[in-house]
N, C-alpha and C. Protein backbone atom coordinates (compact mmCIF):
# COMPACT_ATOMS: atom_id res chain seq x y z
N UNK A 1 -8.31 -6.83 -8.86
CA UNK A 1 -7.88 -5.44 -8.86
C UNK A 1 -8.32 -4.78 -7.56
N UNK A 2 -7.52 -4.35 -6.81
CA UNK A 2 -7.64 -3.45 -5.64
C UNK A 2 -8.79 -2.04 -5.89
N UNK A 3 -9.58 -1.95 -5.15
CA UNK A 3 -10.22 -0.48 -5.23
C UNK A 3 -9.84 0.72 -4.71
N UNK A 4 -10.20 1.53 -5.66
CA UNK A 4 -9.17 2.92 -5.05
C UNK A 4 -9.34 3.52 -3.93
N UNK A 5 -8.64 4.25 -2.87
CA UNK A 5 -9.11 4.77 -1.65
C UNK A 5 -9.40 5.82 -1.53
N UNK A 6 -9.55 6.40 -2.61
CA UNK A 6 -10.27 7.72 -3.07
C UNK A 6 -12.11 7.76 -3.20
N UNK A 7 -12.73 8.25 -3.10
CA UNK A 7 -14.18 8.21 -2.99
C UNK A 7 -14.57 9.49 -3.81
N UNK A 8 -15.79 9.96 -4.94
CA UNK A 8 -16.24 10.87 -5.30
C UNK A 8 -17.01 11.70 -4.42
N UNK A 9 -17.20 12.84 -4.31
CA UNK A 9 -17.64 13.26 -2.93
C UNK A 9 -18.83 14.79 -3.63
N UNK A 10 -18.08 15.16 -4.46
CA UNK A 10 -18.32 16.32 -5.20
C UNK A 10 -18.16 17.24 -6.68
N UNK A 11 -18.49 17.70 -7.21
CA UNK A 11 -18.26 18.58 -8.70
C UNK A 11 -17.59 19.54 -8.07
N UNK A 12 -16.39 19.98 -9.07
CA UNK A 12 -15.34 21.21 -9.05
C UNK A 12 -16.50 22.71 -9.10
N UNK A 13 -17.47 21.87 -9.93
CA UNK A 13 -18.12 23.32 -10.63
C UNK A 13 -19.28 23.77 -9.42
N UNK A 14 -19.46 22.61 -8.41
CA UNK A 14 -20.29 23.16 -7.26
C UNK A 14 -19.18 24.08 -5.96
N UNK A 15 -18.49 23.73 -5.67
CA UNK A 15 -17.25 24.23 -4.92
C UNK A 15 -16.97 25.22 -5.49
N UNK A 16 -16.53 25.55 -6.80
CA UNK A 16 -16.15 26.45 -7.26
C UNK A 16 -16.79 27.72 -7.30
N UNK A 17 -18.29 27.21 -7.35
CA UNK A 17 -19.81 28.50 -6.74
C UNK A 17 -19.64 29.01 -5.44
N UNK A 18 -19.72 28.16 -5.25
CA UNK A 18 -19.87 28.03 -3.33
C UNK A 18 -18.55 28.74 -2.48
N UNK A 19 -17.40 27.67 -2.48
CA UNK A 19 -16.53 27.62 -1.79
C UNK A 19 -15.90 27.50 -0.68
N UNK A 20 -17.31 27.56 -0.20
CA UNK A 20 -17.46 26.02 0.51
C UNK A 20 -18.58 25.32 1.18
N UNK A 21 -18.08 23.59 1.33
CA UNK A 21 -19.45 23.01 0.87
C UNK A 21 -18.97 21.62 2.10
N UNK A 22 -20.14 21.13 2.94
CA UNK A 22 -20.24 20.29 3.35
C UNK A 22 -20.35 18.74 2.52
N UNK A 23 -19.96 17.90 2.60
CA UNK A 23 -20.00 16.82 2.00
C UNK A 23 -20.45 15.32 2.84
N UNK A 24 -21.08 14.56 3.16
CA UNK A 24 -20.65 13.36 3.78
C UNK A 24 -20.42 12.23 3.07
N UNK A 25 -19.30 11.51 4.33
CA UNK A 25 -18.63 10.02 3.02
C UNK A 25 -18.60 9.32 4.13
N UNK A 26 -18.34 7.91 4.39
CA UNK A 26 -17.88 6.92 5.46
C UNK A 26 -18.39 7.50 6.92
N UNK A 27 -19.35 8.01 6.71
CA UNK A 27 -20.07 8.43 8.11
C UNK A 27 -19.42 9.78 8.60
N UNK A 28 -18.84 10.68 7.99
CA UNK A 28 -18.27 12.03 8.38
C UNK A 28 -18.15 13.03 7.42
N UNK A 29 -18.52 13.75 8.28
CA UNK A 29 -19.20 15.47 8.00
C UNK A 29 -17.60 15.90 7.57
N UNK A 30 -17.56 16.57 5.98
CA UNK A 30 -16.36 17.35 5.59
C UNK A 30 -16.49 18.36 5.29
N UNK A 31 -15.59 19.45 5.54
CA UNK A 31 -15.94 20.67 4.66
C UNK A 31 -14.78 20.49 3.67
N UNK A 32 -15.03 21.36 2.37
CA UNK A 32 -14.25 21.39 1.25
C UNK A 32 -14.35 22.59 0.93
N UNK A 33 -13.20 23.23 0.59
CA UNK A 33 -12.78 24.74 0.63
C UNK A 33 -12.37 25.04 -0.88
N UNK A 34 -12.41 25.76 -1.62
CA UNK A 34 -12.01 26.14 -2.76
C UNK A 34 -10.96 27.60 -2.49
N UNK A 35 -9.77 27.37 -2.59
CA UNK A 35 -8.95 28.46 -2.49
C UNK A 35 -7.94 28.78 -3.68
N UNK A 36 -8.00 29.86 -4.60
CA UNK A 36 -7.20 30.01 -5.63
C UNK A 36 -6.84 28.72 -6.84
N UNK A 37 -7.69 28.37 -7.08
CA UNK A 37 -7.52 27.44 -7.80
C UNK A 37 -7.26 25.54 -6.59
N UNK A 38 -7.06 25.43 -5.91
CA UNK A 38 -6.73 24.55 -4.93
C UNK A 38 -7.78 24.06 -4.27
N UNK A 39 -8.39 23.14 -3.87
CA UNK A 39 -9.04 22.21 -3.15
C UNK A 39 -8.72 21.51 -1.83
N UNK A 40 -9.41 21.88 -0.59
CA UNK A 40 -8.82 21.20 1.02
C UNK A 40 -9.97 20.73 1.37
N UNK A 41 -10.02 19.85 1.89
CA UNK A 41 -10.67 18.79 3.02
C UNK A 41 -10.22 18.84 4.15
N UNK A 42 -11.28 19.50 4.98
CA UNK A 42 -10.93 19.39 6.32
C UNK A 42 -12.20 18.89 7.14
N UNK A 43 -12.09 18.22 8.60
CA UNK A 43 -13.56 17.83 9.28
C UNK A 43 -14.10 18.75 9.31
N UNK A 44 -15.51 18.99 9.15
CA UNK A 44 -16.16 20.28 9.52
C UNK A 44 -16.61 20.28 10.43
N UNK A 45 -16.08 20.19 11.71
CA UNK A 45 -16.89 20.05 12.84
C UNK A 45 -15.47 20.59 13.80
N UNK A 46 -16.21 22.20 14.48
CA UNK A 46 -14.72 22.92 15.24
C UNK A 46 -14.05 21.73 16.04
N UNK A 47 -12.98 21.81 16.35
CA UNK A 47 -12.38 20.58 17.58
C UNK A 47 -12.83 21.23 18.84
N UNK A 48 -13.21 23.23 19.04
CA UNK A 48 -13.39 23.52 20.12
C UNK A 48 -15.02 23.08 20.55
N UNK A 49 -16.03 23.64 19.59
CA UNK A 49 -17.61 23.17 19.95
C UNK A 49 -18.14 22.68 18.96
N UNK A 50 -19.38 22.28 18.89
CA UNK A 50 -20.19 21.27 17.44
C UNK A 50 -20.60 22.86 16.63
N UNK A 51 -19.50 23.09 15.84
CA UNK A 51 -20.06 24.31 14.73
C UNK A 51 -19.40 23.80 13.61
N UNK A 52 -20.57 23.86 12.65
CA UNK A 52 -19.69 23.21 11.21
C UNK A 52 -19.51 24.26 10.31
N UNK A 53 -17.54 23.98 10.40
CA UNK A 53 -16.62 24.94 9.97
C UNK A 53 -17.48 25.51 8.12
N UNK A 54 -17.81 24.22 7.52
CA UNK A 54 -18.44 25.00 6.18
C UNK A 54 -19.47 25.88 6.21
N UNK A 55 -19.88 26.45 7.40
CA UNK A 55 -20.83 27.44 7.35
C UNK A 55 -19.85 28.82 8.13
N UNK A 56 -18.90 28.62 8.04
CA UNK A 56 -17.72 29.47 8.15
C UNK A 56 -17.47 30.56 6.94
N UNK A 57 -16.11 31.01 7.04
CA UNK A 57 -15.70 31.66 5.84
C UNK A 57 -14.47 31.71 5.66
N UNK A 58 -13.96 31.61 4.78
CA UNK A 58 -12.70 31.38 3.90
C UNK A 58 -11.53 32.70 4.35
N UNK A 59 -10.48 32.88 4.85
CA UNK A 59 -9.59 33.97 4.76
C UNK A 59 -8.26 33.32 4.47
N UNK A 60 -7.98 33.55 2.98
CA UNK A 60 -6.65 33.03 2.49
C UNK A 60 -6.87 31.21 2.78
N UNK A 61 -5.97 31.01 3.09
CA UNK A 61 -5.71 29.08 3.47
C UNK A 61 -6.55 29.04 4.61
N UNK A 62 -7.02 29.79 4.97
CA UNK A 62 -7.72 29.48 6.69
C UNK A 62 -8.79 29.38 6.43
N UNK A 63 -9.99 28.76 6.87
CA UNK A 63 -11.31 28.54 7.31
C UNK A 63 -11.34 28.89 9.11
N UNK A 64 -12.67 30.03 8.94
CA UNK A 64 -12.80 30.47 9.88
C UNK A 64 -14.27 30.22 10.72
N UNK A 65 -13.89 29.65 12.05
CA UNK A 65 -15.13 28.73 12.74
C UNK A 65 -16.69 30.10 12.82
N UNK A 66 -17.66 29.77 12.25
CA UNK A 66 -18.82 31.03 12.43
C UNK A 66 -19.25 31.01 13.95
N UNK A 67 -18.87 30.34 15.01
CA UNK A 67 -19.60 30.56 16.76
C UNK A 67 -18.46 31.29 17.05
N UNK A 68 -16.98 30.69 17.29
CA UNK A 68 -16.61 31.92 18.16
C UNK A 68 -14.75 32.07 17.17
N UNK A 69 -15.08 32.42 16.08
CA UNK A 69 -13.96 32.56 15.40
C UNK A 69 -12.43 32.07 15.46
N UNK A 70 -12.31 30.72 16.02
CA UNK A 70 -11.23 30.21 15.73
C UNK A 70 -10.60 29.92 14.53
N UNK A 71 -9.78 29.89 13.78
CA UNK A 71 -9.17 29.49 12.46
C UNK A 71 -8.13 28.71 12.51
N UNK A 72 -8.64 28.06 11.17
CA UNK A 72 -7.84 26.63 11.15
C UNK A 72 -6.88 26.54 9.84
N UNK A 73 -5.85 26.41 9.57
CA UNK A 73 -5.02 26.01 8.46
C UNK A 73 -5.33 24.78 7.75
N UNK A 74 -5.73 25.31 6.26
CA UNK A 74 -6.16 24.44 5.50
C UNK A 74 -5.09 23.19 5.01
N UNK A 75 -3.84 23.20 5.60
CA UNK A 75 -2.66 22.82 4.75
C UNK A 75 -2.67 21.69 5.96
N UNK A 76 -2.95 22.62 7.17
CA UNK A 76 -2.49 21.36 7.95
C UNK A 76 -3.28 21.22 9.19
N UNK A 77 -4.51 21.93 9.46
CA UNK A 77 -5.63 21.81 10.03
C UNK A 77 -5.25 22.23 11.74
N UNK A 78 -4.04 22.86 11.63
CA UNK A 78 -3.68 23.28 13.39
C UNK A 78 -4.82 24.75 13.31
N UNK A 79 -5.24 24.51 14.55
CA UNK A 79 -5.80 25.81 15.44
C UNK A 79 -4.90 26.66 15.04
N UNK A 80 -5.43 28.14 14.91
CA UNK A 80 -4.31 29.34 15.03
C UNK A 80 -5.11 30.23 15.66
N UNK A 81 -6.04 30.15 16.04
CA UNK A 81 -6.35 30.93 17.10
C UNK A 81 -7.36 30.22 18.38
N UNK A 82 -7.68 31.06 19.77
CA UNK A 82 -8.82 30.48 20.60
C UNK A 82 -9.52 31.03 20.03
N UNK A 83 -10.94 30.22 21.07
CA UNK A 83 -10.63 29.30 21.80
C UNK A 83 -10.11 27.63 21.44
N UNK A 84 -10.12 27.41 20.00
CA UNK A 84 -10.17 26.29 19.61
C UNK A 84 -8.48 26.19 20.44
N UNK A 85 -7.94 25.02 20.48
CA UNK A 85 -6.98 24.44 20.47
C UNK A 85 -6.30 23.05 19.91
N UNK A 86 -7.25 22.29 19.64
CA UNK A 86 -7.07 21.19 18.75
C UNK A 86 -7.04 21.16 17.36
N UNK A 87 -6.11 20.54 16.64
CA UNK A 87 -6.75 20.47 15.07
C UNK A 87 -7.45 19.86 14.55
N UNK A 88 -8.11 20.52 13.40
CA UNK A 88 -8.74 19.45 12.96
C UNK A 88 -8.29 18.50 11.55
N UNK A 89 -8.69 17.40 11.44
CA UNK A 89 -8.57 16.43 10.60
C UNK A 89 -8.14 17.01 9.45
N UNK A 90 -7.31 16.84 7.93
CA UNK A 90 -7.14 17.18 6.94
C UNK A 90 -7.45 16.01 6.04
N UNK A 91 -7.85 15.79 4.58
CA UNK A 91 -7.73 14.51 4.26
C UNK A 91 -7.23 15.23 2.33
N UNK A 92 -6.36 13.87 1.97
CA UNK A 92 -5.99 14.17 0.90
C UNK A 92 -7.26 14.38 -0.18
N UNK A 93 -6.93 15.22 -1.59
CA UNK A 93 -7.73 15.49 -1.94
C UNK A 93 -7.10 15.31 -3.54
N UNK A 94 -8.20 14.58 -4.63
CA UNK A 94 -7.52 14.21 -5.77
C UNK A 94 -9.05 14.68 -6.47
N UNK A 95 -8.59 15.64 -7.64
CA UNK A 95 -9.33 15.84 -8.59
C UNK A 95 -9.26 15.25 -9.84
N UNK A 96 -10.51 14.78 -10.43
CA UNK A 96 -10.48 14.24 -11.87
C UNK A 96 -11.36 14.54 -12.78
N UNK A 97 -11.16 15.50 -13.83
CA UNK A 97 -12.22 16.12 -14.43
C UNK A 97 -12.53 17.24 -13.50
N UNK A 98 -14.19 17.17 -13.43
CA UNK A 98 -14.82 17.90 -12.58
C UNK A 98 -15.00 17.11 -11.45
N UNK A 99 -14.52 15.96 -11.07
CA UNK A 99 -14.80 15.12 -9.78
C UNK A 99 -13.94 15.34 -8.80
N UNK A 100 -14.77 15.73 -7.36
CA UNK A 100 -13.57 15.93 -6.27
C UNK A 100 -13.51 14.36 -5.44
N UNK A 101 -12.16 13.99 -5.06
CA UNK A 101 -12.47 12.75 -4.49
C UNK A 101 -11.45 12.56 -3.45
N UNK A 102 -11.81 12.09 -2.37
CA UNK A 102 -11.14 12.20 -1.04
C UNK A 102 -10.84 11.19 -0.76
N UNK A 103 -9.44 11.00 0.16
CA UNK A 103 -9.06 9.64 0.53
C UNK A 103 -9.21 9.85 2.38
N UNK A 104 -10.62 8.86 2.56
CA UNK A 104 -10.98 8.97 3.89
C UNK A 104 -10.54 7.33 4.48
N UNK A 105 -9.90 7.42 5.70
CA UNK A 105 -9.70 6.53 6.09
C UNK A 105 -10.24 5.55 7.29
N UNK A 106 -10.85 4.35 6.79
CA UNK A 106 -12.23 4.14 7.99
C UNK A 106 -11.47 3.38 8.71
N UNK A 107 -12.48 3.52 10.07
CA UNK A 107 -11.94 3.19 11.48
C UNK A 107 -12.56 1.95 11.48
């Protein structure tokens, strides 16, 4: 039997406090966002400088960088504002129960 490429990473009911929460899996720093009922995985680490986006704050689908306020789309991780210009990483995200579980893909 094949193993799944999904990984447990987190509880719904900690995210759901929080909203958002650093995680690490396969050697990388994630943030996980709780928005309206919905769950995103994105790298937490800006693409513009080393600030980790989960010590940010949430506006609608966006996560917003706390050094110099770039924001990122949770759907699809493009920059929408400077200075950032790169996106960052998105990774699928499958809930079961209260288990959050991410499909990270190793290099």
């Amino acid at each position: 039997m094949r193993a799944s490429p999904f990984t447990v990473v987190a509880s719904l009911n900690d995210l759901k406090t929080s909203k958002l929460l650093c995680v690490k899996t396969h050697g990388l720093r994630i943030a996980l966002a709780y928005v309206d009922g919905k769950v995103f995985a994105v790298d937490d680490m800006c693409s513009h400088e080393d600030a980790s986006l989960s010590k940010g704050s949430l506006h609608g689908e966006c996560i917003k960088c706390p050094l110099h306020g770039s924001r990122f789309d949770l759907n699809s991780g493009a920059a929408l504002d400077e200075p950032a210009e790169d996106p960052v990483t998105t990774y699928p995200v499958k809930i079961v129960g209260d288990e959050i579980l991410l499909q990270v893909q190793q290099v």
